[in-house]
C-alpha atoms as a PDB file:
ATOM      1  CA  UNK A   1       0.000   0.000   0.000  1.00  0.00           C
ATOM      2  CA  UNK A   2       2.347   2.486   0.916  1.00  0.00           C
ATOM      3  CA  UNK A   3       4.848   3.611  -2.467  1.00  0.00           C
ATOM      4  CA  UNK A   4       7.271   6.240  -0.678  1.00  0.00           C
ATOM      5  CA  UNK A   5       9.043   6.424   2.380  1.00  0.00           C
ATOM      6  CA  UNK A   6      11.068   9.357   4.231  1.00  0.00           C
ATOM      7  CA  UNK A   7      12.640   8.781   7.461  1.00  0.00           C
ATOM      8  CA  UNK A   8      14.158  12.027   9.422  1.00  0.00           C
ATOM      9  CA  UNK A   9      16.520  12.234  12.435  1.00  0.00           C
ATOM     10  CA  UNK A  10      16.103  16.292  14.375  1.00  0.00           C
ATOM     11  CA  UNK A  11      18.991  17.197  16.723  1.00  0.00           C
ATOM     12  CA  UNK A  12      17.117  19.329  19.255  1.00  0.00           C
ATOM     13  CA  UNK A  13      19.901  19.792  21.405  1.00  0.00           C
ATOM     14  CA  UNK A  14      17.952  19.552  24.398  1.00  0.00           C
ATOM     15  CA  UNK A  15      16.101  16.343  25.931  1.00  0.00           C
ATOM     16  CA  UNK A  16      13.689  18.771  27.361  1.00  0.00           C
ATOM     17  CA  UNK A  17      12.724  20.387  24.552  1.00  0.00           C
ATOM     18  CA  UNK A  18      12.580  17.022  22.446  1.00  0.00           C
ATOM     19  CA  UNK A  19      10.244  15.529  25.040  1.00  0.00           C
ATOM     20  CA  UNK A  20       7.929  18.383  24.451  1.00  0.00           C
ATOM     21  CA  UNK A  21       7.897  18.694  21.196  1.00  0.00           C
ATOM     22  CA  UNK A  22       7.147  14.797  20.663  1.00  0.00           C
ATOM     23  CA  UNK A  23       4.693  14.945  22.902  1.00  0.00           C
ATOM     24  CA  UNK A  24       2.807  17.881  21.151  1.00  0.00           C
ATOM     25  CA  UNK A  25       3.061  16.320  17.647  1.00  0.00           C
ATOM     26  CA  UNK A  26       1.914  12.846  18.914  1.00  0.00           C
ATOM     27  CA  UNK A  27      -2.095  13.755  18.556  1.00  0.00           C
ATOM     28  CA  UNK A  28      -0.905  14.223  15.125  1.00  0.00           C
ATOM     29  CA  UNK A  29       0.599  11.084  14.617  1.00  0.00           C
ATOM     30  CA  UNK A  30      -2.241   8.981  17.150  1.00  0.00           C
ATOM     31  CA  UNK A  31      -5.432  10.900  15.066  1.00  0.00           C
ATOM     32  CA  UNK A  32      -4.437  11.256  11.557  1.00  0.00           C
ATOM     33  CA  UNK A  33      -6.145  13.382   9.196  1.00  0.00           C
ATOM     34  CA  UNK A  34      -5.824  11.267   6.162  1.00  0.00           C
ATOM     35  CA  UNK A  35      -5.243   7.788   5.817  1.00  0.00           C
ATOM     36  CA  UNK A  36      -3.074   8.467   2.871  1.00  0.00           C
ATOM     37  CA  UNK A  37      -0.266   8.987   5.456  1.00  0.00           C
ATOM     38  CA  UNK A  38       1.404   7.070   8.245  1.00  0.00           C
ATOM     39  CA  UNK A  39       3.975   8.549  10.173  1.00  0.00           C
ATOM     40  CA  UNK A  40       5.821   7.056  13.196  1.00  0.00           C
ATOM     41  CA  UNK A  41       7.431   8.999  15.585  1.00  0.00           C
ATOM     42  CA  UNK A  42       9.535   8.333  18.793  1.00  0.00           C
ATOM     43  CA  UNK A  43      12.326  10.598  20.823  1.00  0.00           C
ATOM     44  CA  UNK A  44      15.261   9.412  21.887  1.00  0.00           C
ATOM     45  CA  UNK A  45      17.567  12.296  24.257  1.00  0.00           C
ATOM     46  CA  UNK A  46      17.979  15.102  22.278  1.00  0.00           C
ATOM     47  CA  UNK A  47      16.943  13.519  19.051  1.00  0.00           C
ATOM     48  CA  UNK A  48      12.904  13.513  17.500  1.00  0.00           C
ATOM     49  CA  UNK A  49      12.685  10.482  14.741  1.00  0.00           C
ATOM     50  CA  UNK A  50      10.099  10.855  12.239  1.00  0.00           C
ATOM     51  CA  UNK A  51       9.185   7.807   9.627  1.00  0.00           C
ATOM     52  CA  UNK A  52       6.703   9.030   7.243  1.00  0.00           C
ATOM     53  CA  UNK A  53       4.776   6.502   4.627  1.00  0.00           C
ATOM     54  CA  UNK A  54       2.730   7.591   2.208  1.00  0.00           C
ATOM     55  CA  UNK A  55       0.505   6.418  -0.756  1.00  0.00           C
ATOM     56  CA  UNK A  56       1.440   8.925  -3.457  1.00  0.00           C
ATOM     57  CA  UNK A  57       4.945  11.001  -3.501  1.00  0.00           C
ATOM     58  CA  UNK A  58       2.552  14.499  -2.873  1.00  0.00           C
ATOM     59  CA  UNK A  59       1.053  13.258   0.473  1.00  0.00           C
ATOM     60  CA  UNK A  60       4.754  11.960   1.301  1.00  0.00           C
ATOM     61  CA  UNK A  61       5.652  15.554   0.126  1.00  0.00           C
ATOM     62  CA  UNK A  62       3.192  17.208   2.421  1.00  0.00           C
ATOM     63  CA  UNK A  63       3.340  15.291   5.294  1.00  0.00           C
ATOM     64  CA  UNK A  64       7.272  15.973   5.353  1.00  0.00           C
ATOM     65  CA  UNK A  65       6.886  19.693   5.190  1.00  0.00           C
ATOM     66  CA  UNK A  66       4.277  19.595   7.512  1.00  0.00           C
ATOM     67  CA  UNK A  67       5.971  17.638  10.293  1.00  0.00           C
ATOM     68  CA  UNK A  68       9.427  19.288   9.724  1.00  0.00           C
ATOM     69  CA  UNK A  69       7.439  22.943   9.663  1.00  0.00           C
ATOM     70  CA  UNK A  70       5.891  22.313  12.868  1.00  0.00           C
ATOM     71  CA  UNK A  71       8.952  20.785  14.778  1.00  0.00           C
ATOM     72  CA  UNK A  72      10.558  24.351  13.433  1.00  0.00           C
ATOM     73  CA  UNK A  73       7.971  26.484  14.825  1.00  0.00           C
ATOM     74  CA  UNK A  74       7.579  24.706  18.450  1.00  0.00           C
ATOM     75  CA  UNK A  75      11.148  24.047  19.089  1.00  0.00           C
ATOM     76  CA  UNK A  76      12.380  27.988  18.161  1.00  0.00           C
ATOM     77  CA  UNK A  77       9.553  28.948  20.048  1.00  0.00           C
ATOM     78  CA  UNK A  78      10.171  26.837  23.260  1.00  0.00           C
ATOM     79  CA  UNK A  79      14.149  27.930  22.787  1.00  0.00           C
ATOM     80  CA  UNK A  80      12.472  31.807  22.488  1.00  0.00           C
ATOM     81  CA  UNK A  81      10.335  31.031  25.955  1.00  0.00           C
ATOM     82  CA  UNK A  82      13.659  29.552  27.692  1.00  0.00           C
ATOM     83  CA  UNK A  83      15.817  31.901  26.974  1.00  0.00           C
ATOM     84  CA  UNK A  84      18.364  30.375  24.596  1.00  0.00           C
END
């Protein structure tokens, strides 16, 4: 079923920050939008793994930029709220 695969490994630099992010995005990853996408996602220290299947290489497309966009946002924004 699935035709495309990414698979990403984000340096966070901070287990703290990891942890939080991970747990924000996994809603995400538990209640999918689309069934056209399955991503799997785990934390390990400092480091946020992302495995993202898809059906077609747009969804795979969109699901990447998504994930990686919103990892982005929360992680410069927690860095903003600590003070680093």
């Amino acid at each position: 079923m699935w035709k495309t695969e990414a698979f990403f490994k984000v340096d966070l630099k901070d287990d703290v920050i990891a942890q939080i992010v991970f747990k924000s995005l996994y809603p995400e990853v538990k209640f999918p939008p689309s069934s056209r996408v399955k991503v799997e996602l785990d934390v390990n220290g400092c480091f946020i793994n992302i495995r993202i299947k898809a059906d077609s290489l747009s969804s795979l497309r969109a699901a990447v930029n998504s994930y990686l966009r919103w990892i982005s946002l929360l992680s410069r924004s927690l860095y903003v709220i600590r003070g680093l």
